[in-house]
C-alpha atoms as a PDB file:
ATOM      1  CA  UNK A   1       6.661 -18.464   4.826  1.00  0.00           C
ATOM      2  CA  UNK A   2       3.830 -17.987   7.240  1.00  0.00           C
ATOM      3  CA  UNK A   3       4.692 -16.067  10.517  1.00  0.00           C
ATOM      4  CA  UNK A   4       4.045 -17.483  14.105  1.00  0.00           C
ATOM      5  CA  UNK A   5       0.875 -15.374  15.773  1.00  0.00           C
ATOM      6  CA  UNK A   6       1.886 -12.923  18.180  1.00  0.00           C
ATOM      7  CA  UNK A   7       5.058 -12.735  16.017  1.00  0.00           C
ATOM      8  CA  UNK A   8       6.082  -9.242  14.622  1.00  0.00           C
ATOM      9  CA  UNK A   9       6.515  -8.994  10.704  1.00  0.00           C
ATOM     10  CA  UNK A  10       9.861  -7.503   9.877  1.00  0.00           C
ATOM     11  CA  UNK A  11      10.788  -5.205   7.285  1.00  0.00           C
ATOM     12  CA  UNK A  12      12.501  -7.138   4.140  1.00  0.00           C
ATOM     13  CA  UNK A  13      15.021  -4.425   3.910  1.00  0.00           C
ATOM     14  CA  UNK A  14      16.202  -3.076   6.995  1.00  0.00           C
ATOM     15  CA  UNK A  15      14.532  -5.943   9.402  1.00  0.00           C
ATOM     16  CA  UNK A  16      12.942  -2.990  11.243  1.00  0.00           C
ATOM     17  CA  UNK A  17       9.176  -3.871  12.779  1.00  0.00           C
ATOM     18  CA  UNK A  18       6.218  -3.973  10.283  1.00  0.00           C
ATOM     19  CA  UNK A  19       3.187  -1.826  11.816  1.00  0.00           C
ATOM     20  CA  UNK A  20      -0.029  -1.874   9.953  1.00  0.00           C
ATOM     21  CA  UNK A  21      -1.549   1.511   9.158  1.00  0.00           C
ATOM     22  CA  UNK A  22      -2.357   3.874   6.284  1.00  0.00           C
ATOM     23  CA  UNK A  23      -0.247   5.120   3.690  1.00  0.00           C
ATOM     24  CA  UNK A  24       0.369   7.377   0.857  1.00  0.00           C
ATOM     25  CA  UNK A  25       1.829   5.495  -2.163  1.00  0.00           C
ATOM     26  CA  UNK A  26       3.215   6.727  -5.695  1.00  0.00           C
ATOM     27  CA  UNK A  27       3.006   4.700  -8.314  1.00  0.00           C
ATOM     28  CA  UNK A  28       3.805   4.732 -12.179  1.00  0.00           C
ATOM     29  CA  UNK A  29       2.601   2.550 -14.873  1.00  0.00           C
ATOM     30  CA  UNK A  30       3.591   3.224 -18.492  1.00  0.00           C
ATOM     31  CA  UNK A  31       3.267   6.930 -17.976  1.00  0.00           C
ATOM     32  CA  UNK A  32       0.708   7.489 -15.891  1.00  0.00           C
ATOM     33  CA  UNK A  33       1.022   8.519 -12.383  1.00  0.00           C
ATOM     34  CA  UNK A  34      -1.486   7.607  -9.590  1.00  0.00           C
ATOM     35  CA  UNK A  35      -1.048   8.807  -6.448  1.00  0.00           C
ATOM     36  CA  UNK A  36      -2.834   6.580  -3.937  1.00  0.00           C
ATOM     37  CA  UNK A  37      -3.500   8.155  -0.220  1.00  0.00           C
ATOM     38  CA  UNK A  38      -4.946   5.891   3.037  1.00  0.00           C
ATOM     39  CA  UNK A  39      -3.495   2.609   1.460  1.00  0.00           C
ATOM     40  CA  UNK A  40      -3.866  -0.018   4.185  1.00  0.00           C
ATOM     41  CA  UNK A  41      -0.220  -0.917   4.460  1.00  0.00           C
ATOM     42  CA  UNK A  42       2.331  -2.510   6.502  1.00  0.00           C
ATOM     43  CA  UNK A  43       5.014   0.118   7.060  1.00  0.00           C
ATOM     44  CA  UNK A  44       8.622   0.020   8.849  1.00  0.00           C
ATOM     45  CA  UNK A  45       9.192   1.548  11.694  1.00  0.00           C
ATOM     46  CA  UNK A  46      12.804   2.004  10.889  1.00  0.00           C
ATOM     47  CA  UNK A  47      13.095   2.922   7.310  1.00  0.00           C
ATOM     48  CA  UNK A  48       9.577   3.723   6.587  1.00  0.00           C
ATOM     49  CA  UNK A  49       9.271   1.594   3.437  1.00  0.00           C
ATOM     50  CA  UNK A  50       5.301   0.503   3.041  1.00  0.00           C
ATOM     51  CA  UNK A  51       4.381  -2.671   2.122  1.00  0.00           C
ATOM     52  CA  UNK A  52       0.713  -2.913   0.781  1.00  0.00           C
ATOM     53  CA  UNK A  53      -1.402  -5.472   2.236  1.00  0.00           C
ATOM     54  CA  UNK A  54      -3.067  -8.017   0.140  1.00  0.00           C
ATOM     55  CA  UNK A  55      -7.073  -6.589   0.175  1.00  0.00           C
ATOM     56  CA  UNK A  56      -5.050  -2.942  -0.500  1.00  0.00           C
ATOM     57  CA  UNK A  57      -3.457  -4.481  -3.120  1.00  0.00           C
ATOM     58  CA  UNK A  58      -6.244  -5.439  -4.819  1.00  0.00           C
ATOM     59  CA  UNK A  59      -7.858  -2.302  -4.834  1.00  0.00           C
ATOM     60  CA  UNK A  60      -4.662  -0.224  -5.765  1.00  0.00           C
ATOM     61  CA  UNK A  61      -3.948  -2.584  -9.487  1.00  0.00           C
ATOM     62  CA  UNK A  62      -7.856  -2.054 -10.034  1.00  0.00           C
ATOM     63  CA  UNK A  63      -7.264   2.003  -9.594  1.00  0.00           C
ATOM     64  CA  UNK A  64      -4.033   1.698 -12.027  1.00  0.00           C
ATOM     65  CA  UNK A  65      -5.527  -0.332 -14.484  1.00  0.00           C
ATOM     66  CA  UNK A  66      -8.553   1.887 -14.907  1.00  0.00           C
ATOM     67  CA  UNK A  67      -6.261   5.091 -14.744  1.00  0.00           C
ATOM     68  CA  UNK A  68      -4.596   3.887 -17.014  1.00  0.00           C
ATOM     69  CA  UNK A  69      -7.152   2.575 -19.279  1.00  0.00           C
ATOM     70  CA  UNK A  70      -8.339   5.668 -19.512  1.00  0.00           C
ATOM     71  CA  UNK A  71      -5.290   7.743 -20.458  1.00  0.00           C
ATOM     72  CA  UNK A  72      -4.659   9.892 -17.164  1.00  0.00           C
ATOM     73  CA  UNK A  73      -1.116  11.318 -17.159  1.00  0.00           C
ATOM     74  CA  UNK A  74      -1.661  12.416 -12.948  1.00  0.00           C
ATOM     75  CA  UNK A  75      -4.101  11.677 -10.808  1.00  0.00           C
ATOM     76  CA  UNK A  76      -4.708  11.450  -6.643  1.00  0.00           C
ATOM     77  CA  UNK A  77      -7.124   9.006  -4.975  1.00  0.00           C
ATOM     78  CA  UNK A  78      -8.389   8.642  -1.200  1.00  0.00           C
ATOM     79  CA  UNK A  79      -9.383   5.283  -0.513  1.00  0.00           C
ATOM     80  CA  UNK A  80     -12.061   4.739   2.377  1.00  0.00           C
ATOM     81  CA  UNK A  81     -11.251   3.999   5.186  1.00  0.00           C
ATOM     82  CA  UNK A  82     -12.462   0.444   6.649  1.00  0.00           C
ATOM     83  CA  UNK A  83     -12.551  -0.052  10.393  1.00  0.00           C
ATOM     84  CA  UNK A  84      -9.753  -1.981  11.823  1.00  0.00           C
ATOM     85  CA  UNK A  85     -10.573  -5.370  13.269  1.00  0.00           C
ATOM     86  CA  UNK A  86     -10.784  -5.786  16.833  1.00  0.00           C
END
């Protein structure tokens, strides 16, 4: 389902407003936990759930798979920053 431009994106659980920003995410795959900071995400305004975007998403399964590829039981990673577009 494709939202109208100029529309806001609301929050599949509480139907709060989505707001693009960065985020810090937890994640755990079989064992191994990977903290991932500056995620570009869409996060409620209400509840605060974040909702990675689709580029960030990409990124984040490449960092899991290679964490856990190579047997890390904890680790942290900043992602860099990318301007926002105008």
């Amino acid at each position: 389902m494709a939202i109208e431009p100029g529309r806001d994106k609301l929050c599949p659980l509480c139907g709060g407003r989505l707001q693009e920003k960065t985020a810090t995410l937890p994640f755990v795959v079989k064992g191994t936990v990977v903290i991932v900071k500056g995620a570009l995400a869409e996060v409620c305004e209400d509840c605060g759930e974040a909702f990675l975007t689709g580029k960030a998403t990409d990124e984040v399964v490449a960092l899991l798979q290679d964490a856990v590829s190579r047997g890390v039981e904890l680790t942290v990673v900043t992602l860099p920053q990318v301007p926002s577009p105008v």
